[in-house]
C-alpha atoms as a PDB file:
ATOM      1  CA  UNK A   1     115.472 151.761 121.777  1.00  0.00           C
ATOM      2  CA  UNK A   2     116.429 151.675 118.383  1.00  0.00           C
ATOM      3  CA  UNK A   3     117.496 148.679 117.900  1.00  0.00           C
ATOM      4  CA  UNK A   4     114.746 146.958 119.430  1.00  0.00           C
ATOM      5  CA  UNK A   5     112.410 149.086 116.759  1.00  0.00           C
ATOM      6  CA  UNK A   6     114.867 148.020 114.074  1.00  0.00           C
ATOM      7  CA  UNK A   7     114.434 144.232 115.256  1.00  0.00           C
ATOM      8  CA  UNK A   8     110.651 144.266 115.557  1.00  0.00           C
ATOM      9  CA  UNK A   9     110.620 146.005 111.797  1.00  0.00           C
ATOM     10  CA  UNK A  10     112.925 143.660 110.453  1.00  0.00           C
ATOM     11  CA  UNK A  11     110.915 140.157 112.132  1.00  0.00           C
ATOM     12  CA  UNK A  12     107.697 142.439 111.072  1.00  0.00           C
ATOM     13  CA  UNK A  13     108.512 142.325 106.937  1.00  0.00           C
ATOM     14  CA  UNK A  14     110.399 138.856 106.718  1.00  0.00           C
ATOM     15  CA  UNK A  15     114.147 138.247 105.659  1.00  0.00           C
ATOM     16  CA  UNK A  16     115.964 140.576 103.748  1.00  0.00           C
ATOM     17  CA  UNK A  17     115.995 140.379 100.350  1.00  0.00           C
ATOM     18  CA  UNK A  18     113.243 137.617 100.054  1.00  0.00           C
ATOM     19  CA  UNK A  19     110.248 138.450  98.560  1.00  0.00           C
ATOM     20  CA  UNK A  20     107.530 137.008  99.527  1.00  0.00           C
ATOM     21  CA  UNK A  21     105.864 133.366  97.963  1.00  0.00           C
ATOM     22  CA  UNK A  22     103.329 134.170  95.846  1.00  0.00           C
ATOM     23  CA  UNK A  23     100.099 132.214  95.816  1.00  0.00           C
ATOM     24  CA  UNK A  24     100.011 128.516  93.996  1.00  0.00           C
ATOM     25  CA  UNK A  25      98.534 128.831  90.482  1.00  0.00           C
ATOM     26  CA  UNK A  26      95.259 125.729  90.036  1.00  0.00           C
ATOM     27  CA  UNK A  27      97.395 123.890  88.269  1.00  0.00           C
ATOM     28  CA  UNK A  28     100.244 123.180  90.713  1.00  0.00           C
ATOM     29  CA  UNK A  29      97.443 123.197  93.453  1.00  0.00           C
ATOM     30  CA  UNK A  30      96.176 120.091  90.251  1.00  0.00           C
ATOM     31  CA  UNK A  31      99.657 118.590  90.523  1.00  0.00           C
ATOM     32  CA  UNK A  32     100.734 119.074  94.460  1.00  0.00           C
ATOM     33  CA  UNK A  33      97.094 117.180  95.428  1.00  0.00           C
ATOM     34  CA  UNK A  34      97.816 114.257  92.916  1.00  0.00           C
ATOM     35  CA  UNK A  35     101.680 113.577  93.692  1.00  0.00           C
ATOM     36  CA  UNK A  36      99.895 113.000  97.380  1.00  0.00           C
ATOM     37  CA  UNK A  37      99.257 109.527  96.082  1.00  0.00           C
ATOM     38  CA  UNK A  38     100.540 106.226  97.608  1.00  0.00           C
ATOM     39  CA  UNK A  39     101.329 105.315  93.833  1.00  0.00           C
ATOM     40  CA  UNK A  40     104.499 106.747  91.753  1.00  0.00           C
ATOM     41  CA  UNK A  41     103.132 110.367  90.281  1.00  0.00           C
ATOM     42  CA  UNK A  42     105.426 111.063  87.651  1.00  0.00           C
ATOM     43  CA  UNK A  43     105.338 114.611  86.705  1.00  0.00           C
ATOM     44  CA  UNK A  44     106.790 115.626  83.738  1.00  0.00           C
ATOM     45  CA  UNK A  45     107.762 119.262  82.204  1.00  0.00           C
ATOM     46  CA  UNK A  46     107.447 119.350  78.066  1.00  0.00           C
ATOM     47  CA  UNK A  47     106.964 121.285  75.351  1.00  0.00           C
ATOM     48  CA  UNK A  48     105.806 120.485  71.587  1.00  0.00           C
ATOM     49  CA  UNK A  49     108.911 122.592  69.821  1.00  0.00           C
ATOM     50  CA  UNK A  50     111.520 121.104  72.120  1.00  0.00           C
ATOM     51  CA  UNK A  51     113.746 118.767  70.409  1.00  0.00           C
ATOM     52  CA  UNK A  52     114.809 116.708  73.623  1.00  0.00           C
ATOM     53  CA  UNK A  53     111.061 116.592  73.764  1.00  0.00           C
ATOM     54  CA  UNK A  54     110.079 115.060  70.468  1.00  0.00           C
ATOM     55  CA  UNK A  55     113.092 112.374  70.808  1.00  0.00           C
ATOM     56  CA  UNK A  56     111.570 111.257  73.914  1.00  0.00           C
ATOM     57  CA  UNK A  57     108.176 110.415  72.165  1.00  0.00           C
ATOM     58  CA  UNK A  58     109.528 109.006  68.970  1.00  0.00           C
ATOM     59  CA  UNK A  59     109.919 105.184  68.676  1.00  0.00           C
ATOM     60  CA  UNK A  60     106.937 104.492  71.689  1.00  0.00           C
ATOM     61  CA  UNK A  61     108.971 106.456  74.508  1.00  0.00           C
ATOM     62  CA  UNK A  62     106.421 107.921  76.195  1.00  0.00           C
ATOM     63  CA  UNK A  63     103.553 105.703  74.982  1.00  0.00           C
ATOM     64  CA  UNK A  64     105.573 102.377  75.629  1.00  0.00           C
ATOM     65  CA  UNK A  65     106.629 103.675  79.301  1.00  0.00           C
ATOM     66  CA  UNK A  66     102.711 104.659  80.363  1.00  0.00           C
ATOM     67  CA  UNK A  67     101.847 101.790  79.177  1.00  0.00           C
ATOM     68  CA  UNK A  68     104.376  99.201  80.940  1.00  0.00           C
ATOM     69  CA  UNK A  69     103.994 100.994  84.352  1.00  0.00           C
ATOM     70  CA  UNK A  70      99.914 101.017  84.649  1.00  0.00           C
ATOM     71  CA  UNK A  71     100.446 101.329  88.141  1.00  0.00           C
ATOM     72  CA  UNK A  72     102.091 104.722  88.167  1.00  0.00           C
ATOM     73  CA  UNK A  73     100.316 107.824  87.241  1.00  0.00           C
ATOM     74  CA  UNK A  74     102.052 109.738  84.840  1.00  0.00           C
ATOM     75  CA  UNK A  75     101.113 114.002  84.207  1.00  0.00           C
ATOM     76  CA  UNK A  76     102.751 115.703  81.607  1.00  0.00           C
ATOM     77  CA  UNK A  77     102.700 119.597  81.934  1.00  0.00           C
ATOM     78  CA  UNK A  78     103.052 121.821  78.654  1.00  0.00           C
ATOM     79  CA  UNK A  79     105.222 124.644  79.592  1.00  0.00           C
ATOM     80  CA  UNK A  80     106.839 127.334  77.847  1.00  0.00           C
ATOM     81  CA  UNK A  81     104.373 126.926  75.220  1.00  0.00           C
ATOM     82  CA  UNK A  82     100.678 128.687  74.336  1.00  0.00           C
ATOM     83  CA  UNK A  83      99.038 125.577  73.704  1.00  0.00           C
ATOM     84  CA  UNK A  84      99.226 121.919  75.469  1.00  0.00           C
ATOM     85  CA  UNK A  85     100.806 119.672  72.176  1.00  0.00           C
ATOM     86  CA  UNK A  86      97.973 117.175  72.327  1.00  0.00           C
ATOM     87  CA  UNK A  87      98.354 116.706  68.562  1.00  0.00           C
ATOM     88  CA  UNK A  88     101.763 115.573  68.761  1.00  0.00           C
ATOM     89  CA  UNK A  89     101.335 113.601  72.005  1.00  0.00           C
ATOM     90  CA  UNK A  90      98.371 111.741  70.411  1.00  0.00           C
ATOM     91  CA  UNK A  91     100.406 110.883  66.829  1.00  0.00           C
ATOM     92  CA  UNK A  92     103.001 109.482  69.457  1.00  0.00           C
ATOM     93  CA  UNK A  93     100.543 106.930  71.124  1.00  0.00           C
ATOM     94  CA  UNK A  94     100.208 109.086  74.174  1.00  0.00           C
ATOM     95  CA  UNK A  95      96.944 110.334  75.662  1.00  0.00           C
ATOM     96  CA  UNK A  96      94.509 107.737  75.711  1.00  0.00           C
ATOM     97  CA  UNK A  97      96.273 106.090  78.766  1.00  0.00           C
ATOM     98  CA  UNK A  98      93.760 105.936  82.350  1.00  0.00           C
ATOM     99  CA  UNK A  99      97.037 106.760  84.107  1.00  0.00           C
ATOM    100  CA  UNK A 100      98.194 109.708  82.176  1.00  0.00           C
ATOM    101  CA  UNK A 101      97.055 113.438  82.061  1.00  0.00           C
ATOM    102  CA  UNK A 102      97.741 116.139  80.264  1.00  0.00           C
ATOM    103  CA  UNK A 103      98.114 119.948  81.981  1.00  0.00           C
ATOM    104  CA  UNK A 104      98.453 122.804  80.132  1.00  0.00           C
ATOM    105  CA  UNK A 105     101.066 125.783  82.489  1.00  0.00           C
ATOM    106  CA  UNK A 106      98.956 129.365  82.275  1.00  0.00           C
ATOM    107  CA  UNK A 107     102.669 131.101  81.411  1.00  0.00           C
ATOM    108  CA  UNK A 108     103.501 130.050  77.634  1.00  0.00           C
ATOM    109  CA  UNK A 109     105.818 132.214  77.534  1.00  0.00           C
ATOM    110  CA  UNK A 110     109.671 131.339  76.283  1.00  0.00           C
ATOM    111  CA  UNK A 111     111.234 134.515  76.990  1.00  0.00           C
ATOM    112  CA  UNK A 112     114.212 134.238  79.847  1.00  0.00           C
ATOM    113  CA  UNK A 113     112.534 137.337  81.927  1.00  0.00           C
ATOM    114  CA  UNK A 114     109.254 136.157  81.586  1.00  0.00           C
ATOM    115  CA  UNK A 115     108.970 131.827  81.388  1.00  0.00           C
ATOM    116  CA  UNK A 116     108.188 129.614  84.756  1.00  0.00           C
ATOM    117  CA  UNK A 117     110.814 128.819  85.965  1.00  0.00           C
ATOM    118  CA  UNK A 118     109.820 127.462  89.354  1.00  0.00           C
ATOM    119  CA  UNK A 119     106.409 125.077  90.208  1.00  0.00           C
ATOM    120  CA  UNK A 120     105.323 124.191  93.338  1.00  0.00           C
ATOM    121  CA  UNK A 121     108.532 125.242  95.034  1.00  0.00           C
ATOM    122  CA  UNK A 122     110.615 123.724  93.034  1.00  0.00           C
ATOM    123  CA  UNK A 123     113.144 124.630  89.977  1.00  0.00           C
ATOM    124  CA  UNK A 124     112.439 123.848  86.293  1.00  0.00           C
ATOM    125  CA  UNK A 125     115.338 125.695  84.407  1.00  0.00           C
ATOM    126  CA  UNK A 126     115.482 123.152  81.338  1.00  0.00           C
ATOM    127  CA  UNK A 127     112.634 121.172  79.082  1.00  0.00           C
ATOM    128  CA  UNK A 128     112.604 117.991  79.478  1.00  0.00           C
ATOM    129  CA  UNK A 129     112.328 117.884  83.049  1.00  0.00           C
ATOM    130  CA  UNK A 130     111.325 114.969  85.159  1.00  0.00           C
ATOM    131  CA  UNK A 131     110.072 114.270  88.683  1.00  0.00           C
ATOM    132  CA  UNK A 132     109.204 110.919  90.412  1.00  0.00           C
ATOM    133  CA  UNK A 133     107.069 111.518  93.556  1.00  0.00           C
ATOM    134  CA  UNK A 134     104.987 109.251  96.110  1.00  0.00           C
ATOM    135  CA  UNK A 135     103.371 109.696  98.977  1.00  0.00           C
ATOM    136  CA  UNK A 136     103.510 113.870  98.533  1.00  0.00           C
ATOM    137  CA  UNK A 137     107.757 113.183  98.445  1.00  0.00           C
ATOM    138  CA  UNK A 138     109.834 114.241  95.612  1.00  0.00           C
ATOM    139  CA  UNK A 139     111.675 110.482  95.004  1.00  0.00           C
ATOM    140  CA  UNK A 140     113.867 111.917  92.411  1.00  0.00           C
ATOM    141  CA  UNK A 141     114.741 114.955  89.814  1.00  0.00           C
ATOM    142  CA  UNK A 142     115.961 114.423  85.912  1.00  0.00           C
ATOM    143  CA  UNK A 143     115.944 118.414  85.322  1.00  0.00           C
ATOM    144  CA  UNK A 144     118.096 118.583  82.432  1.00  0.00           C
ATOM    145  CA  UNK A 145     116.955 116.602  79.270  1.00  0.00           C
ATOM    146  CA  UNK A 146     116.270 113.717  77.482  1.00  0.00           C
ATOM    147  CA  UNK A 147     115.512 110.954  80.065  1.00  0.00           C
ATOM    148  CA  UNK A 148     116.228 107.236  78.992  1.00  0.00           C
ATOM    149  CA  UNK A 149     113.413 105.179  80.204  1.00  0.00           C
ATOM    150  CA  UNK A 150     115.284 102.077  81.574  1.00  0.00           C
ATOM    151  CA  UNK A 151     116.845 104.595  84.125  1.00  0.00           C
ATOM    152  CA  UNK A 152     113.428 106.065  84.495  1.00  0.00           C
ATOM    153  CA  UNK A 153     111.916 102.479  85.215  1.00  0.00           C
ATOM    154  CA  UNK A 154     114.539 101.867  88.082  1.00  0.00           C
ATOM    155  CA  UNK A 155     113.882 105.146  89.599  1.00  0.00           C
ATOM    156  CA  UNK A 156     109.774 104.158  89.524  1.00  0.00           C
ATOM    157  CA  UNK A 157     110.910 100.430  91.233  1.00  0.00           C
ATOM    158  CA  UNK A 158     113.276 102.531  93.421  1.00  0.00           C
ATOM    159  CA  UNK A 159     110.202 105.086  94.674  1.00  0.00           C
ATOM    160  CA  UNK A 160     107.807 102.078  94.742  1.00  0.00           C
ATOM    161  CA  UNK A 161     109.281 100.156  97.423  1.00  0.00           C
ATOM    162  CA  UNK A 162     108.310 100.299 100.517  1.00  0.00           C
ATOM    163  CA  UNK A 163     110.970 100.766 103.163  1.00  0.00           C
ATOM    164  CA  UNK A 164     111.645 104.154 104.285  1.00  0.00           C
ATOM    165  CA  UNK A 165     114.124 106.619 102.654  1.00  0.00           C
END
């Protein structure tokens, strides 16, 4: 009797040691609903004070990436970091793109027992962190650093074709 009252307990409250998932915030509701898209969604974890960051936008990174691949849809999300970096994104020739957008994570915050450090599911334990979806699938991962964009571009051809993974 016992153990059948310990069972039902246990299947009652979930695994051990697992809390459970909390809600989605909007914004990776925002980005889960877009990465849905038969095009490449590239989803993209910066901040304004990273240097990794700022490397990545200097010489027409960003802005010369966005603009070669009009076909993929590109969202960078500000994390770790109270305000979005639209300044510096904007003196870097990125912004005004139809197939970028800018998102702006609720949790600034930089401190190790207090930053994101997981979105929709998913890890982010280093800025700049990358993610190439389509179709709703994460294609591929760059989550730690500075991304060079010809191996970006292949992964984009890579997720765009269209036989079955």
């Amino acid at each position: 009797m016992k153990t059948t009252i310990l069972l039902a307990f246990l299947f009652a409250i979930g695994p051990v040691g697992r809390a459970a998932d909390p809600a989605p915030l909007p914004i990776e509701s925002q980005v889960a609903e877009a990465v849905k898209s038969s095009r490449v969604t590239i989803v993209h974890f910066w901040a304004p004070w990273c240097p990794n960051c700022r490397a990545e936008l200097a010489g027409g990174g960003w802005s010369g990436f966005i603009a070669a691949n009009p076909g993929a849809d590109v969202i960078f999300v500000t994390t770790w970091n109270p305000e979005d970096g639209k300044d510096l994104l904007e003196r870097n020739g990125v912004g005004a793109q139809s197939n970028f957008r800018l998102l702006l994570h609720p949790n600034g915050s930089r401190r190790k027992d207090g930053k994101m450090s997981a979105f929709m599911g998913l890890p982010v334990s280093w800025i700049p962190t990358t993610w190439v979806f389509r179709d709703g699938k994460l294609r591929y991962a760059l989550n730690y650093g500075e991304l060079r964009f010809p191996m970006l571009q292949q992964l984009v051809r890579d997720a765009s074709d269209t036989w079955e993974h």
